[in-house]
C-alpha atoms as a PDB file:
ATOM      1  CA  UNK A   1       5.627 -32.093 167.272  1.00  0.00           C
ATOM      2  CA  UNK A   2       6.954 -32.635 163.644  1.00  0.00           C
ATOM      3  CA  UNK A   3       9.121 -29.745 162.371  1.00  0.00           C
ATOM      4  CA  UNK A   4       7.999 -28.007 158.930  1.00  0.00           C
ATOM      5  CA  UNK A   5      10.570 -27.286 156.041  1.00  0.00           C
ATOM      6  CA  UNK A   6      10.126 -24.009 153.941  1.00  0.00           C
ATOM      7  CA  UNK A   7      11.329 -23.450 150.804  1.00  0.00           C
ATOM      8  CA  UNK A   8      12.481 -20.494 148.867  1.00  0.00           C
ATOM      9  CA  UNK A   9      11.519 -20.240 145.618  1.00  0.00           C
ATOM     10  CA  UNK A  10      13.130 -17.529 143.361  1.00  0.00           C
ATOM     11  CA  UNK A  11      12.103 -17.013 139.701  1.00  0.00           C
ATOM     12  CA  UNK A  12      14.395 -14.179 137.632  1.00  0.00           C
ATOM     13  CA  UNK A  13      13.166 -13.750 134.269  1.00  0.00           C
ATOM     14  CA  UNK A  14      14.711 -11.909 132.099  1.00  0.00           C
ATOM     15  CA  UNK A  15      13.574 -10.516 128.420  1.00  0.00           C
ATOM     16  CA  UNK A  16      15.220  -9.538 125.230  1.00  0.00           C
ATOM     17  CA  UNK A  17      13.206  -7.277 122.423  1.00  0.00           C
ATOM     18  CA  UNK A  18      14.965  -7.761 118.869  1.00  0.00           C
ATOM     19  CA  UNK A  19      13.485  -5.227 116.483  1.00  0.00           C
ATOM     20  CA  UNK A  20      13.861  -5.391 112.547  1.00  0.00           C
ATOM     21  CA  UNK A  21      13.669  -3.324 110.404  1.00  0.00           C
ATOM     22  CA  UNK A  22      13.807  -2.880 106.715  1.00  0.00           C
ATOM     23  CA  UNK A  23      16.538   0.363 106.454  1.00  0.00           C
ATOM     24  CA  UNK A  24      18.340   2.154 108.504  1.00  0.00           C
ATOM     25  CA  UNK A  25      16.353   5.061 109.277  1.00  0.00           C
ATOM     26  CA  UNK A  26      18.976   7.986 110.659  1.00  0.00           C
ATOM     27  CA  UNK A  27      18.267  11.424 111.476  1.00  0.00           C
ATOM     28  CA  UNK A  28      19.723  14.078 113.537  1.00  0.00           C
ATOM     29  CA  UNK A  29      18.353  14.030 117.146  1.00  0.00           C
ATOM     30  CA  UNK A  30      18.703  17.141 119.093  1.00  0.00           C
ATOM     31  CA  UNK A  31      19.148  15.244 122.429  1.00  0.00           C
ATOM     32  CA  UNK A  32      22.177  13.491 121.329  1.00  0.00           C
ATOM     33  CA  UNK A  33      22.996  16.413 119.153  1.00  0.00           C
ATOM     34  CA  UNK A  34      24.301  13.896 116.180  1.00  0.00           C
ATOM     35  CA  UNK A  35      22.759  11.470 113.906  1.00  0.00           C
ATOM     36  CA  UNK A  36      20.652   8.424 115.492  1.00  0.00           C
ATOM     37  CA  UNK A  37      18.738   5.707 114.670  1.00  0.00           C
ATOM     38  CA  UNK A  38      14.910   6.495 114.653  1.00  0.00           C
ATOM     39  CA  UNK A  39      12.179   4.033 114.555  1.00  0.00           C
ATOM     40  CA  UNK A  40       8.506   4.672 113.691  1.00  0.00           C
ATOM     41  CA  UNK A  41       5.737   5.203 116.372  1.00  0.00           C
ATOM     42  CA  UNK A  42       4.616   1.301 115.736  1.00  0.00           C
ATOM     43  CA  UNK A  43       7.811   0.054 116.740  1.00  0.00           C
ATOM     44  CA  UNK A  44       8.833   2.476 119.385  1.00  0.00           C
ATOM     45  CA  UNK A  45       5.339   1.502 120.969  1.00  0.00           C
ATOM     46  CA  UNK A  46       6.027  -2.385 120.988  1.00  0.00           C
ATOM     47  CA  UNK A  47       9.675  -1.645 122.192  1.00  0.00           C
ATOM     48  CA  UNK A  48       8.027   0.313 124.827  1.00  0.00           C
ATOM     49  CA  UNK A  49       4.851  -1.929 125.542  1.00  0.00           C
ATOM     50  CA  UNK A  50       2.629   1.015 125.104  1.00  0.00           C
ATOM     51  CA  UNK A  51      -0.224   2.006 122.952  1.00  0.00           C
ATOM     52  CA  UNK A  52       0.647   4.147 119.400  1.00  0.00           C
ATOM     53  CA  UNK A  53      -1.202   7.368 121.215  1.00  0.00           C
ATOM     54  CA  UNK A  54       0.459   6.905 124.296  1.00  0.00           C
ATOM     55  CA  UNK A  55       3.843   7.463 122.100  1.00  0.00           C
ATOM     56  CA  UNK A  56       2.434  10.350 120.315  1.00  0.00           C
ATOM     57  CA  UNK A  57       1.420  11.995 123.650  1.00  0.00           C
ATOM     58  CA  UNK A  58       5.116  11.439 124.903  1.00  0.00           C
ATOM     59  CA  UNK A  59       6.677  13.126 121.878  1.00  0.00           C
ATOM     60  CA  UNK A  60       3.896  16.176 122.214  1.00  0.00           C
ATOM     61  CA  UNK A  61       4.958  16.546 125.441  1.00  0.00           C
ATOM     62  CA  UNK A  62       8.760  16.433 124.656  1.00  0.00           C
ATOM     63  CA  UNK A  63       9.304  13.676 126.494  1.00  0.00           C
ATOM     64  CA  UNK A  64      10.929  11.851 124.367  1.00  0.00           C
ATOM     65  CA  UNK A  65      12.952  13.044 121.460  1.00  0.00           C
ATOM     66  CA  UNK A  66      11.308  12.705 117.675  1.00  0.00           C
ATOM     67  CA  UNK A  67      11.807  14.020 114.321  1.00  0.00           C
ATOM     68  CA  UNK A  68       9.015  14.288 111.537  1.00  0.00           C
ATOM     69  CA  UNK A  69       9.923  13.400 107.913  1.00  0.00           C
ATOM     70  CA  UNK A  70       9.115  15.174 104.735  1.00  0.00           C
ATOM     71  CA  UNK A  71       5.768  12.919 104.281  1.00  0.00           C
ATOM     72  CA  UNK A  72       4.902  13.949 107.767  1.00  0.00           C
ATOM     73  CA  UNK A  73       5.892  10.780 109.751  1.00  0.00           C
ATOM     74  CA  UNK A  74       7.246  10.863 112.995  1.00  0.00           C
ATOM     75  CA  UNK A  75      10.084   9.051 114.064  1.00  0.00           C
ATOM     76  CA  UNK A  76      11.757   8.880 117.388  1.00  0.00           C
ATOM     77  CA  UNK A  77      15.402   8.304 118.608  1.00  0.00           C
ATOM     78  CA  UNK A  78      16.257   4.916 120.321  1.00  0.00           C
ATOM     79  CA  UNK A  79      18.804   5.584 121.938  1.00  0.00           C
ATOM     80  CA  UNK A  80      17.665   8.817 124.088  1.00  0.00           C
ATOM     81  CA  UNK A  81      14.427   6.979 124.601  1.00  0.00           C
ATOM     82  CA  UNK A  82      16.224   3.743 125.761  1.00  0.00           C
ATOM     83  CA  UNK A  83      18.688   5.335 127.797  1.00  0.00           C
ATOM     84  CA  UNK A  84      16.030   7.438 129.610  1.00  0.00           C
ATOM     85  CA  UNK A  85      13.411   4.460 130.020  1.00  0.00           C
ATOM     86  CA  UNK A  86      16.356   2.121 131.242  1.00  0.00           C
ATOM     87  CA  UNK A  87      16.162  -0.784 128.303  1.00  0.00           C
ATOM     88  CA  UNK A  88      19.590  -0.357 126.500  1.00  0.00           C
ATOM     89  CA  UNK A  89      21.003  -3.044 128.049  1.00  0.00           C
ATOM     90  CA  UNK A  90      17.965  -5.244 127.105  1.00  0.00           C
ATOM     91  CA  UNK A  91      17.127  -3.802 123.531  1.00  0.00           C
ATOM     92  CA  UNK A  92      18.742  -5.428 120.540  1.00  0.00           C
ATOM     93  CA  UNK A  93      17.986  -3.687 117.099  1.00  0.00           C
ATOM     94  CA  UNK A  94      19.119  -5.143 114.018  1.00  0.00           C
ATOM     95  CA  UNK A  95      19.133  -4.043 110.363  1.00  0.00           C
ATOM     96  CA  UNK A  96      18.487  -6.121 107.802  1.00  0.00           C
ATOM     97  CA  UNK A  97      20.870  -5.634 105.030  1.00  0.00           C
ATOM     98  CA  UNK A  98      19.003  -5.400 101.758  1.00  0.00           C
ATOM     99  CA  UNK A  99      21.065  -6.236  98.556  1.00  0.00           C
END
């Protein structure tokens, strides 16, 4: 009888989101109780791989942190929703310096 080999295979992938944006936005967040960066519900939604209305429903339900502007746009804090949905160590966000 002829003996079979097996072999292992492991595949690790690992992913890195780099978001860009074109100023700084900063407000004050109430979860980190000092001023954060905030991105709009378009990129918060592709940093998250959900759906624009699945973001909205999080910040209705207050779970996750947000702050509307004067024009009535909402904008919610990276870092409490990063720390709490485990990507900081995987989440790059870079501001472009405008001269």
């Amino acid at each position: 009888m002829k003996a079979t080999r097996t072999t292992k295979i492991r595949i690790e992938k690992r992913e890195s989101r780099f978001i860009r944006f074109a100023r700084e936005t900063s407000s004050y967040c109430t979860g980190c109780l000092r001023d954060t960066r905030h991105l709009p519900v378009a990129q918060m939604a592709t940093l998250l791989d959900i759906t624009e209305k699945a973001v909205f429903r999080l910040a209705d339900s207050e779970q996750i942190r947000s702050a509307e502007t004067a024009d009535g746009h909402l904008l919610i804090c990276t870092e409490c929703t990063c720390r709490e949905a485990d990507l900081s160590s995987e989440v790059f966000l870079i501001a472009e310096v405008s001269k």
